[in-house]
C-alpha atoms as a PDB file:
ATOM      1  CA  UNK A   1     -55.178  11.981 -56.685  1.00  0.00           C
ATOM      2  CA  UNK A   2     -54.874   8.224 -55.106  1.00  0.00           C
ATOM      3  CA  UNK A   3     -56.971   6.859 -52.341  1.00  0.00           C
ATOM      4  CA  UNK A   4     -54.945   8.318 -49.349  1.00  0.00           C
ATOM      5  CA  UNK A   5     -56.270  11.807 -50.434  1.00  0.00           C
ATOM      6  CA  UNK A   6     -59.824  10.544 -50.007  1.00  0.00           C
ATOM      7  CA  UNK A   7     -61.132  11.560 -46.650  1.00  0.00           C
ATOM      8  CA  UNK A   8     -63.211   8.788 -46.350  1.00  0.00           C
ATOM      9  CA  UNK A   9     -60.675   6.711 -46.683  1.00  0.00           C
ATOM     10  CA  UNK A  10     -58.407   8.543 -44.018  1.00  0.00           C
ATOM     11  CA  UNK A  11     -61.842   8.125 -41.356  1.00  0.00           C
ATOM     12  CA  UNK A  12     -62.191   4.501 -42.452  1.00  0.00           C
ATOM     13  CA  UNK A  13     -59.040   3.826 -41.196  1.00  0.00           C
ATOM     14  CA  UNK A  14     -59.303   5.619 -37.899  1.00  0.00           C
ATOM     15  CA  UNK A  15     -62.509   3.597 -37.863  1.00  0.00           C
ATOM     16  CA  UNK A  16     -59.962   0.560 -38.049  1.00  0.00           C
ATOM     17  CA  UNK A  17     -57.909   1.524 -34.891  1.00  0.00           C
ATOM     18  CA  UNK A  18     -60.859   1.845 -32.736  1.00  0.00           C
ATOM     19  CA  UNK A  19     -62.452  -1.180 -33.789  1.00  0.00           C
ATOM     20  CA  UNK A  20     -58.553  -2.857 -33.022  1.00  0.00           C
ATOM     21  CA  UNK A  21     -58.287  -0.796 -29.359  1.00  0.00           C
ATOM     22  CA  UNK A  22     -62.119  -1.386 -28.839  1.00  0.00           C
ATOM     23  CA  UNK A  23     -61.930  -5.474 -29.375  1.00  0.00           C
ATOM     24  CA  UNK A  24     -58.904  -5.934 -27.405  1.00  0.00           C
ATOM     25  CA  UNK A  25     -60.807  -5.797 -24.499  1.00  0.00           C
ATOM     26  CA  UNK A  26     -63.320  -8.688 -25.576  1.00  0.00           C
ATOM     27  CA  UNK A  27     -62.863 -12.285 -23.753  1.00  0.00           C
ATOM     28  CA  UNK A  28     -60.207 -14.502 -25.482  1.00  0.00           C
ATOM     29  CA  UNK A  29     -63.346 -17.259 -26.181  1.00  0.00           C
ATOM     30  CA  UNK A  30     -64.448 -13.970 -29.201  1.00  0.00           C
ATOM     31  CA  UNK A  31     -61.122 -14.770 -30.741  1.00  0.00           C
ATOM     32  CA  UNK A  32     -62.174 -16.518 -33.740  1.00  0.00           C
ATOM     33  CA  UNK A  33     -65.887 -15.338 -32.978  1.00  0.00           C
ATOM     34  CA  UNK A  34     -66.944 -11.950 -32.712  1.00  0.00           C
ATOM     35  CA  UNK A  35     -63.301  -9.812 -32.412  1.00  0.00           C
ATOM     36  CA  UNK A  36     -62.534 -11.724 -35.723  1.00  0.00           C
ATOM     37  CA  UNK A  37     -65.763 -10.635 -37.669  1.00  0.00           C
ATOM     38  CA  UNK A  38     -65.212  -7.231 -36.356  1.00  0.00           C
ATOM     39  CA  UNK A  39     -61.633  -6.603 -37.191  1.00  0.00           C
ATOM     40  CA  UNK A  40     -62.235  -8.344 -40.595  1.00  0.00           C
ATOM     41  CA  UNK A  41     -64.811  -6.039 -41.257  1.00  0.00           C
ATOM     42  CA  UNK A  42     -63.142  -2.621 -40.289  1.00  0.00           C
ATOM     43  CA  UNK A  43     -60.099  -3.595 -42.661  1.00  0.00           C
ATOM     44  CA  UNK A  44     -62.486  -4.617 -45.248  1.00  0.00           C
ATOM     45  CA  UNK A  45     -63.746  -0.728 -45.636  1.00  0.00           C
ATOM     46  CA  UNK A  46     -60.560   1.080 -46.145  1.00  0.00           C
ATOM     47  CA  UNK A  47     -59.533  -2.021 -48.618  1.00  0.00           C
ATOM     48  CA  UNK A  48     -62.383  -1.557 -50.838  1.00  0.00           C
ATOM     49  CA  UNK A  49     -62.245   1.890 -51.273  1.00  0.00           C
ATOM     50  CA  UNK A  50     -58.510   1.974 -51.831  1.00  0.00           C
ATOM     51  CA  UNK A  51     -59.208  -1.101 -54.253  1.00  0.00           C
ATOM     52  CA  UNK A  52     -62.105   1.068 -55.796  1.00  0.00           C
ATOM     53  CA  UNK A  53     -60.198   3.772 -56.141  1.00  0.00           C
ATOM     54  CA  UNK A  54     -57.139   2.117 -58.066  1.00  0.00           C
ATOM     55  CA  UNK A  55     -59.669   0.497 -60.663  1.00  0.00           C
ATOM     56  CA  UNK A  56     -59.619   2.790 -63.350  1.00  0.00           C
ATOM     57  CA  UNK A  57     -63.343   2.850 -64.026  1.00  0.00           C
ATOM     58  CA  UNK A  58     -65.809   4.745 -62.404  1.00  0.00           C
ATOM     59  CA  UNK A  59     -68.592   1.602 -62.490  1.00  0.00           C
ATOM     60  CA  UNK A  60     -65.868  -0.382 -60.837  1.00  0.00           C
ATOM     61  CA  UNK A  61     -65.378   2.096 -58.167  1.00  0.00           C
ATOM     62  CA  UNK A  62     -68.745   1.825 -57.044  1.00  0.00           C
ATOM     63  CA  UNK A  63     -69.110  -1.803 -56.977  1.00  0.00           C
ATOM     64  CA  UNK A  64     -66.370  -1.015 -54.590  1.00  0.00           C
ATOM     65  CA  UNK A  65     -67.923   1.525 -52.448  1.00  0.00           C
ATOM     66  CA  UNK A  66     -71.006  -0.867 -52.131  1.00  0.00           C
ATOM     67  CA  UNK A  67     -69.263  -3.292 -50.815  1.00  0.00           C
ATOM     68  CA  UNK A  68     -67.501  -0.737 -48.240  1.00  0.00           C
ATOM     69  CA  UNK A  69     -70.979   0.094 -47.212  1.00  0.00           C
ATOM     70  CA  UNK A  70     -71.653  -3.343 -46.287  1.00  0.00           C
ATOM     71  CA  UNK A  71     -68.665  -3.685 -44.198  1.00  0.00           C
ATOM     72  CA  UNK A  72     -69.845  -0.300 -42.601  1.00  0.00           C
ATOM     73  CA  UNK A  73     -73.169  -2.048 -41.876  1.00  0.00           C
ATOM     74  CA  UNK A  74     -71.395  -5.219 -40.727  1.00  0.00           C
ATOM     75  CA  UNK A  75     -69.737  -3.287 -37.863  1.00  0.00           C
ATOM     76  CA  UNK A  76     -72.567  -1.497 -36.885  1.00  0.00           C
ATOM     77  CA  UNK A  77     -74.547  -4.549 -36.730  1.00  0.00           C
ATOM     78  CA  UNK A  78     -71.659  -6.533 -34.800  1.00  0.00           C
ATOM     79  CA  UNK A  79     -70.889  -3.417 -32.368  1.00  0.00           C
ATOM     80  CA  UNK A  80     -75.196  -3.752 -31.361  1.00  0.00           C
ATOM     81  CA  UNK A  81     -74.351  -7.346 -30.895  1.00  0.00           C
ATOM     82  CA  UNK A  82     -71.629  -6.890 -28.392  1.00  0.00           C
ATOM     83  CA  UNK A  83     -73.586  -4.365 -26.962  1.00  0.00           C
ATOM     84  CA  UNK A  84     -76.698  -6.553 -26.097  1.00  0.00           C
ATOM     85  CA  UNK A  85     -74.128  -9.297 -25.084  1.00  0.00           C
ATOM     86  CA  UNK A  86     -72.379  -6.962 -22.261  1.00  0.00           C
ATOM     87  CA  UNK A  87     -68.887  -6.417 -24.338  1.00  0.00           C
ATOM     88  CA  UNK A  88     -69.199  -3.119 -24.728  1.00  0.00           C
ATOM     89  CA  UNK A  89     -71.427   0.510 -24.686  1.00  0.00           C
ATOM     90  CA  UNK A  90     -71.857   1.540 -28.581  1.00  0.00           C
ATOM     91  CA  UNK A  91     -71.114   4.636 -27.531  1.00  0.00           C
ATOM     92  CA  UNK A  92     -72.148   8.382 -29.565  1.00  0.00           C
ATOM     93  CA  UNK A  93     -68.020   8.782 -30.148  1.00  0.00           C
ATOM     94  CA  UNK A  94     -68.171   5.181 -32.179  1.00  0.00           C
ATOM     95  CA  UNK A  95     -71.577   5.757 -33.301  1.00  0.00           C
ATOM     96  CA  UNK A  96     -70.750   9.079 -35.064  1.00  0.00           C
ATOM     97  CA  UNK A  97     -67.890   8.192 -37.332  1.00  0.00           C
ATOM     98  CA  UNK A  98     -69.887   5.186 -38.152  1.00  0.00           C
ATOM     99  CA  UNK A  99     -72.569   8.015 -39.312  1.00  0.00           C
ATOM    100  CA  UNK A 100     -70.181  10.462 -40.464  1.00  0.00           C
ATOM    101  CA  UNK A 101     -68.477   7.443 -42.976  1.00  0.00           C
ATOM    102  CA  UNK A 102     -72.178   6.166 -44.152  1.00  0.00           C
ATOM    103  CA  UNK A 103     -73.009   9.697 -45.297  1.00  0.00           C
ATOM    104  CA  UNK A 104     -69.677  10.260 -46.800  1.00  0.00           C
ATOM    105  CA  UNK A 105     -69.648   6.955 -48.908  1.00  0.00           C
ATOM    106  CA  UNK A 106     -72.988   8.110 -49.989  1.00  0.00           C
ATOM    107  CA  UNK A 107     -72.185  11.126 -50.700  1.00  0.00           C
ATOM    108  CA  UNK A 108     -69.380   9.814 -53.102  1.00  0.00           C
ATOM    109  CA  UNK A 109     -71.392   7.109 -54.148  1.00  0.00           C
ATOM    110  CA  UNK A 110     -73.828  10.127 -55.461  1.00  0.00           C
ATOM    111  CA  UNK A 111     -71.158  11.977 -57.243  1.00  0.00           C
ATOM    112  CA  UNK A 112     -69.612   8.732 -59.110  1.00  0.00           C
ATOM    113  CA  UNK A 113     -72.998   8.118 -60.321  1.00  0.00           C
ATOM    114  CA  UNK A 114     -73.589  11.665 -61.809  1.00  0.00           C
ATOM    115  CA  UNK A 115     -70.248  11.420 -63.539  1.00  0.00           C
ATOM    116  CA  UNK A 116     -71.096   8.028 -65.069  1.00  0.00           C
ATOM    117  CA  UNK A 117     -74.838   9.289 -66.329  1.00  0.00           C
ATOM    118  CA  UNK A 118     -72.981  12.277 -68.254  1.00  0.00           C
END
């Protein structure tokens, strides 16, 4: 089993494409500003967990998945931001996965731990 089997890391990187499609309507002046922090952000998550996953030691993999998780909160955080500046509606669609990835990191989060206390 590699990373690509992980469903969290198959979401994260739908995650990715609508963060892409999403910021491609943002004014040219976000370039380096905003559409950067975002996009860096999105490919951060997949990256970690891949990287996590390809460690070879459960302790490492977490580290990993924490950092993921603060990517996760990253975008949500910049998606309010262009929300309150007019850029875009956070909509439930966007809003969901974000949810449904949280939980699932968590939730693997949870079971790495469990393994590592046995």
């Amino acid at each position: 089993m590699t990373h690509k089997d992980l469903e969290v890391y198959k979401l994260s990187l739908n995650l990715v494409e609508d963060i892409y499609k999403l910021t491609e309507d943002f004014p040219s002046s976000e370039n380096f500003g905003l559409t950067s922090q975002l996009r860096r952000a999105a490919v951060s998550l997949p990256s970690n967990v891949a990287e996590g996953s390809s460690r070879g030691s459960t302790k490492d993999f977490i580290r990993f998945l924490n950092i993921a998780s603060g990517s996760l909160s990253e975008i949500e955080t910049q998606l309010v931001i262009a929300e309150r500046i007019g850029y875009i509606t956070f909509d439930g669609a966007l809003q969901n996965n974000i949810i449904t990835v949280r939980k699932m990191l968590y939730r693997l989060k949870q079971g790495l731990t469990k393994k590592l206390s046995k």
